[in-house]
C-alpha atoms as a PDB file:
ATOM      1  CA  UNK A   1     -27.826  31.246  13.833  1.00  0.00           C
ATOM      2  CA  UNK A   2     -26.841  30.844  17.516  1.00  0.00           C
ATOM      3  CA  UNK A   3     -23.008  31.884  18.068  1.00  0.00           C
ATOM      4  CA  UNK A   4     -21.258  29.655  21.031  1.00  0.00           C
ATOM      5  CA  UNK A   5     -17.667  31.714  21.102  1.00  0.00           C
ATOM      6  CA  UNK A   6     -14.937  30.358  23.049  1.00  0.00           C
ATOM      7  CA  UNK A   7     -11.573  32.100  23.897  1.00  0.00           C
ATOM      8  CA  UNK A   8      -8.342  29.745  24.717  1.00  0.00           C
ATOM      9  CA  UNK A   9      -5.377  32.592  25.887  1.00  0.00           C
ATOM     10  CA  UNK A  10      -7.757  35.507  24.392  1.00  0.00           C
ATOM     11  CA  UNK A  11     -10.716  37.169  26.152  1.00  0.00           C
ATOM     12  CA  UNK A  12     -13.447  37.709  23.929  1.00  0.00           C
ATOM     13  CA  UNK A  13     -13.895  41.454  23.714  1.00  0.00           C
ATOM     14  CA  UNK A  14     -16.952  43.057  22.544  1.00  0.00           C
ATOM     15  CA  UNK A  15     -15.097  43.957  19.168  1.00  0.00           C
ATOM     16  CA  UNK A  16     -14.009  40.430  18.618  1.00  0.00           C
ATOM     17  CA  UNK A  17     -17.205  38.978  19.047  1.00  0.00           C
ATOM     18  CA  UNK A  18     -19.164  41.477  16.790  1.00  0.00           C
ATOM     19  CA  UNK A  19     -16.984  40.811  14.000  1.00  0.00           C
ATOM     20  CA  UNK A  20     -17.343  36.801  14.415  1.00  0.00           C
ATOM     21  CA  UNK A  21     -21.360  37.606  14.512  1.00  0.00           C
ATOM     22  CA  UNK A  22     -20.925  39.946  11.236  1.00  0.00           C
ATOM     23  CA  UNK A  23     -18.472  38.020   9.091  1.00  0.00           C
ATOM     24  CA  UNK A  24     -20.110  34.439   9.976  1.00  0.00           C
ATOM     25  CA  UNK A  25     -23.326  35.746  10.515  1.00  0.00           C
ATOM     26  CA  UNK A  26     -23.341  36.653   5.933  1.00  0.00           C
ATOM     27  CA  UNK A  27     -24.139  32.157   6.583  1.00  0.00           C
ATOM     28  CA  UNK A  28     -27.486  32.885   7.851  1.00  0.00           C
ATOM     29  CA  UNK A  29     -28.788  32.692   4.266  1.00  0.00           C
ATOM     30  CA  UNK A  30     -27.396  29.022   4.069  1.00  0.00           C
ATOM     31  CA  UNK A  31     -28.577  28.149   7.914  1.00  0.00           C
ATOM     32  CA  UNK A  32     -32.177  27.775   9.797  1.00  0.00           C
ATOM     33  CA  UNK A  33     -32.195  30.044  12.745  1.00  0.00           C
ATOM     34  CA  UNK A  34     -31.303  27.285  15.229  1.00  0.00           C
ATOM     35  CA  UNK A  35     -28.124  26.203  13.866  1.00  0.00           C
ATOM     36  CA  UNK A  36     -25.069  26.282  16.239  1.00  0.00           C
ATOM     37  CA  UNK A  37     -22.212  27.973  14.984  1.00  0.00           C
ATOM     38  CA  UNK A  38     -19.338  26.818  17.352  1.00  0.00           C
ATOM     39  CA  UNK A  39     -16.516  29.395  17.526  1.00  0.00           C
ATOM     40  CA  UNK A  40     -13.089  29.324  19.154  1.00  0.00           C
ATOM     41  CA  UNK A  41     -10.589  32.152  19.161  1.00  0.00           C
ATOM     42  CA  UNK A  42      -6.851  31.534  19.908  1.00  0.00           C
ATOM     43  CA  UNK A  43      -4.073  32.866  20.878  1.00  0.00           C
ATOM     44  CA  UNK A  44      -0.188  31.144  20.890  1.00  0.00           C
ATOM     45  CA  UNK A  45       2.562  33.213  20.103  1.00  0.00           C
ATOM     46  CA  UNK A  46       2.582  34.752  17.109  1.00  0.00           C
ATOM     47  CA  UNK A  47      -0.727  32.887  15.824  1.00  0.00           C
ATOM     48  CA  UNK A  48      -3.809  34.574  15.889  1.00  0.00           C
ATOM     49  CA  UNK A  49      -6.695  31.149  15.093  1.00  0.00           C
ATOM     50  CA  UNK A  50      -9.858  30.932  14.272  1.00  0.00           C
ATOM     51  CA  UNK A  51     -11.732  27.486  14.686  1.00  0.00           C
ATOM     52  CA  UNK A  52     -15.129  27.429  13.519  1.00  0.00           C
ATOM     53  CA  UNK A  53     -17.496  23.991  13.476  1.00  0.00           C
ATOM     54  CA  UNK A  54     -21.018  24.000  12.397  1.00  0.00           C
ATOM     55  CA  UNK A  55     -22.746  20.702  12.818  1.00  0.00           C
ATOM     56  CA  UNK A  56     -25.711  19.250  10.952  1.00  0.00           C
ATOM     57  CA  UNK A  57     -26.941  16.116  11.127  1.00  0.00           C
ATOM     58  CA  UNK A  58     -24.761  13.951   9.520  1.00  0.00           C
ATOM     59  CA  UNK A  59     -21.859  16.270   8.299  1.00  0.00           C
ATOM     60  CA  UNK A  60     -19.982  19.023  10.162  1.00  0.00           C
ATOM     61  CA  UNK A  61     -18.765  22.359   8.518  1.00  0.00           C
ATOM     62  CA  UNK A  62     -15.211  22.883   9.747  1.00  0.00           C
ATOM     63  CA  UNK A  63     -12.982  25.508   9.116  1.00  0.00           C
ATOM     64  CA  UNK A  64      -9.849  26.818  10.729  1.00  0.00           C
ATOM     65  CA  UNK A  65      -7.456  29.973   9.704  1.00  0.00           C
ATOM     66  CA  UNK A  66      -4.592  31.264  10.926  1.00  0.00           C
ATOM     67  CA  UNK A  67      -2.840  34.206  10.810  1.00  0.00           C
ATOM     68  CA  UNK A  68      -0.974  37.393  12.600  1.00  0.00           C
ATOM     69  CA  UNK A  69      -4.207  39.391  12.744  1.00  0.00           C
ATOM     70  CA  UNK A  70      -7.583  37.566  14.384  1.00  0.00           C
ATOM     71  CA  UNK A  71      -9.467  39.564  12.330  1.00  0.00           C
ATOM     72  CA  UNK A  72      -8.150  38.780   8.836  1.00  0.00           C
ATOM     73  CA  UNK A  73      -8.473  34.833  10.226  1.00  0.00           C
ATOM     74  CA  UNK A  74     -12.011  35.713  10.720  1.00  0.00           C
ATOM     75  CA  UNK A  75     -12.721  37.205   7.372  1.00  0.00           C
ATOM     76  CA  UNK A  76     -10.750  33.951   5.723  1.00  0.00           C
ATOM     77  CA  UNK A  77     -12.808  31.372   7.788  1.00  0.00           C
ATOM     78  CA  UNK A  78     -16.141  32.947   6.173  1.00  0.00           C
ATOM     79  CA  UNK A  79     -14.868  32.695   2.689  1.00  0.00           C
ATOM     80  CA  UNK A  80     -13.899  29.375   3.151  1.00  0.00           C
ATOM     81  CA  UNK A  81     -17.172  27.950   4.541  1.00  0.00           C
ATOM     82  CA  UNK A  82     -18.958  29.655   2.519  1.00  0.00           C
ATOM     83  CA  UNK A  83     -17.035  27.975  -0.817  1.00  0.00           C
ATOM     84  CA  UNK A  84     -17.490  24.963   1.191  1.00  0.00           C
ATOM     85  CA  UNK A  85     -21.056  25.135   1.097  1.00  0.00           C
ATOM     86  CA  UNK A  86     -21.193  25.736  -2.042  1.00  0.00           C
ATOM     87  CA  UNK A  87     -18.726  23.635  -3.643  1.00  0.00           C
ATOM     88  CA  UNK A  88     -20.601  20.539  -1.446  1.00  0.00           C
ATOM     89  CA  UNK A  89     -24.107  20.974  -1.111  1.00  0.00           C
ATOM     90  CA  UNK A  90     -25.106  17.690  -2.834  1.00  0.00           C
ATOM     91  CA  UNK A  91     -23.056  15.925   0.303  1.00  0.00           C
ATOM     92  CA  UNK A  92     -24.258  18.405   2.798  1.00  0.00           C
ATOM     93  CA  UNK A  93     -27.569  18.469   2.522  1.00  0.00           C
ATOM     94  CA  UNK A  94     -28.774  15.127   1.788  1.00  0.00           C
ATOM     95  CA  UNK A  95     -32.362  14.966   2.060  1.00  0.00           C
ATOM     96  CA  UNK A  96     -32.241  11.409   3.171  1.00  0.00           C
ATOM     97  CA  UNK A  97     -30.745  12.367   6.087  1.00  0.00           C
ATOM     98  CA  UNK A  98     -33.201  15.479   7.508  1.00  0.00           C
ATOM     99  CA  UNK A  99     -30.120  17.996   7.076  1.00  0.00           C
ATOM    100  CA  UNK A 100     -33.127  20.099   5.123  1.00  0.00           C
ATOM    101  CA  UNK A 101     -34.191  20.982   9.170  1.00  0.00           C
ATOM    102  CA  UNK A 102     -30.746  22.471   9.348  1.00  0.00           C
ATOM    103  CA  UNK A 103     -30.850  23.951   5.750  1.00  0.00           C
ATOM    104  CA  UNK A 104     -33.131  27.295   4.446  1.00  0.00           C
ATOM    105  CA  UNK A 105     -34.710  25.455   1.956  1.00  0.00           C
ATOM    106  CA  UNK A 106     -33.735  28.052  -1.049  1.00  0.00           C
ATOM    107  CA  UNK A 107     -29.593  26.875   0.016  1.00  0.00           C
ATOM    108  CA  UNK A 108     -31.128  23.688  -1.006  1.00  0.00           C
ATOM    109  CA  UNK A 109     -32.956  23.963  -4.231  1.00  0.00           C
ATOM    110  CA  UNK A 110     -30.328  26.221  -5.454  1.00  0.00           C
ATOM    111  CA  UNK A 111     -27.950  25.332  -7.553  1.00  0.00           C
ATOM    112  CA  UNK A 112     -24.287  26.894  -7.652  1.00  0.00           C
ATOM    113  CA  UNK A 113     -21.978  26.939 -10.575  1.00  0.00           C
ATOM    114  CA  UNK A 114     -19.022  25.450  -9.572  1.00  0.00           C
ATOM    115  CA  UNK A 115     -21.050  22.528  -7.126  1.00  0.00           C
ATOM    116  CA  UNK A 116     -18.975  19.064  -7.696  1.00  0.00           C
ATOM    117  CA  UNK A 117     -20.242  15.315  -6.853  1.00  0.00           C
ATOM    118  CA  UNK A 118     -17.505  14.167  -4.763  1.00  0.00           C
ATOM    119  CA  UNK A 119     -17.050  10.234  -4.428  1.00  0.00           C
ATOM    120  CA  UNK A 120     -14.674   9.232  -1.921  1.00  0.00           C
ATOM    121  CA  UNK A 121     -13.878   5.013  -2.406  1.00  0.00           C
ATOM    122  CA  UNK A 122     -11.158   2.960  -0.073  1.00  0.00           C
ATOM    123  CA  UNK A 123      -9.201   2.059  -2.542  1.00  0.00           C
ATOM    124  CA  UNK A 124      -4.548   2.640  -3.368  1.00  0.00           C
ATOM    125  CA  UNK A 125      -5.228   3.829  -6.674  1.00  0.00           C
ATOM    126  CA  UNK A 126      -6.719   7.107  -7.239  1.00  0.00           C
ATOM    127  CA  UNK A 127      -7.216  10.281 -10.097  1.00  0.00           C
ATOM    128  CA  UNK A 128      -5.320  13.150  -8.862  1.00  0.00           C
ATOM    129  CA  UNK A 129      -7.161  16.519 -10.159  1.00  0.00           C
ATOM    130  CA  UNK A 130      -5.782  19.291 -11.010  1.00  0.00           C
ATOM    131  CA  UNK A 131      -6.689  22.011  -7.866  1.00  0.00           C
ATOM    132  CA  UNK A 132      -4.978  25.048  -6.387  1.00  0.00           C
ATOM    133  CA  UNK A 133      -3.548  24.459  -2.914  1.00  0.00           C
ATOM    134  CA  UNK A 134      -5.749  26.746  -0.643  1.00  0.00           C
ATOM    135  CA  UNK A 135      -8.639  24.125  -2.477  1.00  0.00           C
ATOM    136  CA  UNK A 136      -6.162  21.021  -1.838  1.00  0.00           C
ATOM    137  CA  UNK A 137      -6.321  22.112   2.252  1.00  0.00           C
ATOM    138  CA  UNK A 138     -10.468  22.329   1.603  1.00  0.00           C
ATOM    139  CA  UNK A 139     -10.381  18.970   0.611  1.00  0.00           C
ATOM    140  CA  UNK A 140      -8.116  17.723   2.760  1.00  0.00           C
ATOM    141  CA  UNK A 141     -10.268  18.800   5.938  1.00  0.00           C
ATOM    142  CA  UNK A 142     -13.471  18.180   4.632  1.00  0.00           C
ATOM    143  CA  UNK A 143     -11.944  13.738   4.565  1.00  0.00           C
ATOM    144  CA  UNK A 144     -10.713  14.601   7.853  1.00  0.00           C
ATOM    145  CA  UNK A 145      -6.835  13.547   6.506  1.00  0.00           C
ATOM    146  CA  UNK A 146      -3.875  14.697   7.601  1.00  0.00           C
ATOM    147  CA  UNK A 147      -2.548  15.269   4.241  1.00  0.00           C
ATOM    148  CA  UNK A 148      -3.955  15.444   0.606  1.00  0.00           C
ATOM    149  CA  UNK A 149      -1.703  14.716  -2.865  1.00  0.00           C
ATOM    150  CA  UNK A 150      -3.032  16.685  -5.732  1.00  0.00           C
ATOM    151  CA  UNK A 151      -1.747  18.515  -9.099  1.00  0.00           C
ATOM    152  CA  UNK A 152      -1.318  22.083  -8.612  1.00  0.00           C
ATOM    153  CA  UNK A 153      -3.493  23.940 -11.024  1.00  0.00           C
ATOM    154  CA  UNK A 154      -0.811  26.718 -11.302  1.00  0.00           C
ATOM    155  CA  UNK A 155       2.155  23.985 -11.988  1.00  0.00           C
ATOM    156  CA  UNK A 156       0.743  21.752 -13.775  1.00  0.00           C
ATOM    157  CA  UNK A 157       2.908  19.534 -10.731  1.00  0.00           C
ATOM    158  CA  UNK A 158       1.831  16.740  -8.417  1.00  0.00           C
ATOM    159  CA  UNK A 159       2.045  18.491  -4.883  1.00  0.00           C
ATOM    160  CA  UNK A 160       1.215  17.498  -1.134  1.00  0.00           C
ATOM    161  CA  UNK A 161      -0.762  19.821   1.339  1.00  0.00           C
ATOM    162  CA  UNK A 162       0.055  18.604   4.832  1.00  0.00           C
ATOM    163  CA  UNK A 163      -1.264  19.916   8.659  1.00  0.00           C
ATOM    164  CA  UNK A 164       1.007  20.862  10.398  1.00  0.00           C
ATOM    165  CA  UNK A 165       1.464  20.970  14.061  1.00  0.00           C
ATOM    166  CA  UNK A 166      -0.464  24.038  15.473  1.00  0.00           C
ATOM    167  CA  UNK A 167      -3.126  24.107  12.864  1.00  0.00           C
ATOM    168  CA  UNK A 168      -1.158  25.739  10.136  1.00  0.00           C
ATOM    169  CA  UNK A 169      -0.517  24.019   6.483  1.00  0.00           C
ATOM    170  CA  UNK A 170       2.342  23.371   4.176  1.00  0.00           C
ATOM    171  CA  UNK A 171       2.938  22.737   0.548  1.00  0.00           C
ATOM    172  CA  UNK A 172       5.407  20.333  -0.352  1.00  0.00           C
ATOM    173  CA  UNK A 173       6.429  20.983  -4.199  1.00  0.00           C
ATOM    174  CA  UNK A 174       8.777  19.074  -6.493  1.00  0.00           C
ATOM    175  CA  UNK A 175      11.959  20.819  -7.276  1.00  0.00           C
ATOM    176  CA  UNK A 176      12.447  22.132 -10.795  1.00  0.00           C
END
């Protein structure tokens, strides 16, 4: 994988850019060699971000944490792609489409446990599924939406994951 790290308001220390290349580089088993992992580092305030975009033909990974510490947003963007990956393969790497150039082709004849066809259709009425909300925000930025209505898996309650300004995410949860 080839690493393009950015820093907005942070210089990219030595440190910081070895732990990007360890934690993201566990994704080489997914990737080919050549794939560009695009990663920006961010500093405002209080918020220590994390934007990481990985495009194949087609589809692009996203991911984007937050926190007070860069390096736990690091360790959370990895765990997130990585359940990305394997939540979506069957929409990832579609074969139709040459993403197997992009893909180690064991990432694409295996198949993981917990791998879901996902059919998106334009249409008012829809199934809400149950889902827990850090998998509601997955969702919601893998359709590119600025918000995402599901029923909380814990609650058994219809709930609303929104992005907020900033790149951080909120719950909004019915009152008891």
């Amino acid at each position: 994988m080839k690493f393009i790290i950015i820093g907005k308001n942070i210089e990219v220390t030595p440190g910081l850019r070895s732990a990007v290349e360890e934690k993201i580089g566990k994704l080489e088993k997914y990737f080919t060699p050549e794939t560009e992992v695009n990663v920006t580092l961010s500093v405002e305030k209080e918020r220590q971000k994390i934007e990481v975009t990985i495009p194949v033909k087609g589809n692009i990974i996203r991911s984007e944490q937050v926190s007070n510490d860069m390096y736990v947003s690091i360790d959370l963007v990895e765990e997130i792609i990585e359940r990305q990956l394997k939540k979506y393969k069957s929409k990832l790497v579609d074969k139709h489409q040459g993403a197997g150039t992009y893909f180690k082709q064991e990432y694409i004849e295996k198949d993981f446990m917990d791998e879901e066809d996902v059919k998106i259709i334009r249409s008012k009425k829809f199934d809400i599924k149950p889902l827990y909300p850090e998998d509601a925000c997955v969702q919601m930025e893998l359709l590119g939406h600025s918000f995402y209505v599901f029923i909380n898996a814990e609650t058994d309650q219809v709930n609303v994951v929104y992005k907020r300004k900033g790149g951080t995410y909120g719950l909004i949860e019915p009152e008891a």
